[in-house]
Protein backbone atom coordinates (compact mmCIF):
# COMPACT_ATOMS: atom_id res chain seq x y z
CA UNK A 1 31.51 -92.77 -62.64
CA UNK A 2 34.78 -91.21 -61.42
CA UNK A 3 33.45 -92.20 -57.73
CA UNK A 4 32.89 -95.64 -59.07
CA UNK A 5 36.05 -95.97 -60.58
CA UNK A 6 37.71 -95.46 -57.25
CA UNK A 7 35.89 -97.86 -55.27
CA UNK A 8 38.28 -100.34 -53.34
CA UNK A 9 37.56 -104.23 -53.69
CA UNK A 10 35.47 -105.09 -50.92
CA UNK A 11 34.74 -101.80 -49.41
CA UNK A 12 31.07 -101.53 -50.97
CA UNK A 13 28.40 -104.76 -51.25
CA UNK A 14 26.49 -103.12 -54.28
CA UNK A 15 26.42 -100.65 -56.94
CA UNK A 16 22.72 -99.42 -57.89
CA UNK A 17 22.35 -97.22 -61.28
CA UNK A 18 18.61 -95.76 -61.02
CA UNK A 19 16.59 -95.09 -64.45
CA UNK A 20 13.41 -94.38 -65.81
CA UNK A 21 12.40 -96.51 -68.15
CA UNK A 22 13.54 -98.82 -70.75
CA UNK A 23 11.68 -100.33 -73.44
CA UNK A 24 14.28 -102.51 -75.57
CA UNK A 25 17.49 -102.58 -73.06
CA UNK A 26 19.73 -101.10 -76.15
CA UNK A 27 20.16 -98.12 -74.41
CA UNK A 28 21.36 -99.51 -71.25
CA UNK A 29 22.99 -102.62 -73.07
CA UNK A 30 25.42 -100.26 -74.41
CA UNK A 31 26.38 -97.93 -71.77
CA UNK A 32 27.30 -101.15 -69.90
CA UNK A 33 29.90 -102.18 -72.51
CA UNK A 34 31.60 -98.59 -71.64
CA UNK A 35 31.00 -98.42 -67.77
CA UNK A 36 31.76 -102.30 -67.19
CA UNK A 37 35.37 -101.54 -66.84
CA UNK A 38 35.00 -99.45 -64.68
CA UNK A 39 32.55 -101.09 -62.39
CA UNK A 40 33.81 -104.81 -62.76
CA UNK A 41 36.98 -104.07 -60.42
CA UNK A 42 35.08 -103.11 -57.39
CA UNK A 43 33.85 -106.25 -57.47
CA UNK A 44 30.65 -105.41 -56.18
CA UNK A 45 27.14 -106.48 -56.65
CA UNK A 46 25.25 -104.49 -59.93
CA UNK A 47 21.89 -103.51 -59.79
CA UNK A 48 19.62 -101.26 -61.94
CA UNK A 49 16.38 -99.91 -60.53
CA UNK A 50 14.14 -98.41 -63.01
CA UNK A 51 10.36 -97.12 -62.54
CA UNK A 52 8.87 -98.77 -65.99
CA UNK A 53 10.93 -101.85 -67.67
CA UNK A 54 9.11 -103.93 -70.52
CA UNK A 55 9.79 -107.26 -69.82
CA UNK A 56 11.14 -107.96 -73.03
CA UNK A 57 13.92 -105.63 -71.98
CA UNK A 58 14.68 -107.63 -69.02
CA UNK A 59 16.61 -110.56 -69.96
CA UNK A 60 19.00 -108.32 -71.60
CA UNK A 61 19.66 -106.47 -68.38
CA UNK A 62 20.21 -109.57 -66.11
CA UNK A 63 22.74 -110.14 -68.42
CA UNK A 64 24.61 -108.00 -66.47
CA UNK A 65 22.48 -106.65 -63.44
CA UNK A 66 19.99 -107.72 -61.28
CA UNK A 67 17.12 -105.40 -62.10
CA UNK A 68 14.46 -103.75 -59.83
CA UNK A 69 11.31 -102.08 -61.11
CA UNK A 70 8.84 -100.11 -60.03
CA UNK A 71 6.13 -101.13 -62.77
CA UNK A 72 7.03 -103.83 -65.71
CA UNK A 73 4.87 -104.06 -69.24
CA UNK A 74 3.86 -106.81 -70.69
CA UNK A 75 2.83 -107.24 -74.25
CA UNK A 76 -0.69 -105.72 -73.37
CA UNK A 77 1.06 -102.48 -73.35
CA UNK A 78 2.12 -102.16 -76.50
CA UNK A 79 -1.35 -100.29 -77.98
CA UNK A 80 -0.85 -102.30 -81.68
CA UNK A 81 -0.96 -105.25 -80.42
CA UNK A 82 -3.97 -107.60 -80.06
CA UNK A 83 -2.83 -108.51 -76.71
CA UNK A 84 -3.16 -105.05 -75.42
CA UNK A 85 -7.48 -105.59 -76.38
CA UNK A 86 -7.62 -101.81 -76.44
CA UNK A 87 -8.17 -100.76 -80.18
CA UNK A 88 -10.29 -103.02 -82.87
CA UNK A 89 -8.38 -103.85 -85.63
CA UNK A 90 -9.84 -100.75 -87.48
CA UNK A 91 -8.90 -98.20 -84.72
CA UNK A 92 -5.25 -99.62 -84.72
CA UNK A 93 -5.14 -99.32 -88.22
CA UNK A 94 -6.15 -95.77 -88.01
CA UNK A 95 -3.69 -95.09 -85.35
CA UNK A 96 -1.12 -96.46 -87.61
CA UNK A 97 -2.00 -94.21 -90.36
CA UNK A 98 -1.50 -90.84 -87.82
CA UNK A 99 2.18 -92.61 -87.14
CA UNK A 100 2.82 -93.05 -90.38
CA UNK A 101 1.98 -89.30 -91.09
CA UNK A 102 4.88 -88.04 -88.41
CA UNK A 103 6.74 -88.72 -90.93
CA UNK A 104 9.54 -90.01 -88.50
CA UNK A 105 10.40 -93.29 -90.58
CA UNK A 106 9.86 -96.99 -90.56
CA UNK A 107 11.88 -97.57 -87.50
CA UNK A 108 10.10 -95.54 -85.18
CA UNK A 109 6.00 -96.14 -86.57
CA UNK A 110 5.09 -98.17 -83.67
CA UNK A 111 7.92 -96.68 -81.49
CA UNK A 112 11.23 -98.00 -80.98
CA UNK A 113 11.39 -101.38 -81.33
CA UNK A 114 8.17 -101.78 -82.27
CA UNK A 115 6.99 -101.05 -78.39
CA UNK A 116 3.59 -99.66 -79.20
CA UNK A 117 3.57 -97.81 -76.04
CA UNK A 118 2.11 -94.88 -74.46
CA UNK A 119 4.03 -93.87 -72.14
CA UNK A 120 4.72 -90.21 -71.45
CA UNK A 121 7.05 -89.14 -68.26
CA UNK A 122 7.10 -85.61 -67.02
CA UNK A 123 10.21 -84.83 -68.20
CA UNK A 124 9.78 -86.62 -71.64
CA UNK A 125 8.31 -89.18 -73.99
CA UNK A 126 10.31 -92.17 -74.76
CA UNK A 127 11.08 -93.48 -78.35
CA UNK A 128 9.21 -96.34 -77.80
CA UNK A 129 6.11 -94.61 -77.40
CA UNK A 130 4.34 -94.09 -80.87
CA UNK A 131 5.29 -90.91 -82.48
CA UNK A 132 2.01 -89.65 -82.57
CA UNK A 133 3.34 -88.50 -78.79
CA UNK A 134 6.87 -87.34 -79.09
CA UNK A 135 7.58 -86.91 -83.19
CA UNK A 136 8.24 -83.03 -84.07
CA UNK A 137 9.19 -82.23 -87.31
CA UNK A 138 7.72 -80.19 -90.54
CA UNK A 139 4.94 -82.55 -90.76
CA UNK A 140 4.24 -83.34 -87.23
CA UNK A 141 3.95 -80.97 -84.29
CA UNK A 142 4.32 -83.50 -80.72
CA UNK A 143 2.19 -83.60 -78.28
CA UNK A 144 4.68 -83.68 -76.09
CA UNK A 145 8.28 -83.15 -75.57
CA UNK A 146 10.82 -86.18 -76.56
CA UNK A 147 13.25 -84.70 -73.95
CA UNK A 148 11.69 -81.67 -71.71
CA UNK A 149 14.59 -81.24 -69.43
C-alpha cells in the first residue's frame, strides 16, 4: 500500500488488488474503508480480480470496484440449498447434523454467511465452506486446514 500511496494523479490508468475468493464481500468491504484513502487520490481506475466470487458478494464490491473473476457461484453452490439439487432433503439434514457437531457455533453451521459451500483452496478452506471442512477444535478434527500457509 505504501507504493499505492505514492502514486501521482494521472501517472497510472488502474489499480488491480488480486484475491482468492470471497463469499459475502465483508472481508473485502472492510479493508476498502481503510485502503480507500489511500487509493482514492491517485485517482485511478479500481479493480479486484478474484478466482471464485459468489455472486451475492458482487454487488457489494462494485460498490467500489469493478470486479473480475475467474469462476462466480450461484446459489446452486451453496450444498444446503435446494437450488444446488445435490443432497435430498434427508442427506442435507444429515449434513447439518455433522456441522452442528463441530461445535463451531450458529454463525458458522452452514459456513459464513450461510454460504453452504465446498470450497477448499490449496492453501486453505474458507469460512464459508461448511465446517465439516475447516472447523478444528476439541470436538472436531478438520479435514483440512482453515489457513495452511
Amino acid at each position: 500500500m505504501l507504493e499505492v500511496a505514492q502514486i501521482q494523479v494521472g501517472t497510472v490508468d488502474a489499480v488491480v488488488f488480486i484475491d482468492d475468493f470471497s463469499g459475502t464481500g465483508d472481508t473485502l468491504v472492510s479493508w476498502w474503508d481503510t485502503v480507500e484513502p489511500i487509493v482514492r487520490p491517485s485517482n485511478a481506475a479500481v479493480f479486484i480480480g478474484l478466482l471464485i466470487l459468489r455472486g451475492v458478494a458482487r454487488p457489494r464490491l462494485e460498490r467500489f470496484a469493478d470486479v473480475l473473476a475467474v469462476t462466480e457461484l450461484d446459489e446452486s453452490a451453496n450444498v444446503l440449498s435446494d437450488a444446488a439439487g445435490m443432497f435430498s432433503e434427508e442427506q442435507r439434514e444429515q449434513l447439518m447434523e455433522y456441522c452442528r457437531q463441530t461445535r463451531c457455533g450458529p454463525r458458522f453451521e452452514r459456513g459464513y454467511g450461510d454460504c453452504g459451500l465446498l470450497v477448499v483452496l490449496k492453501h486453505g478452506c474458507p469460512n464459508n465452506s461448511l465446517p465439516i471442512l475447516w472447523c478444528n477444535n476439541d470436538e472436531w478434527r478438520s479435514l483440512f486446514n482453515r489457513r495452511a500457509i
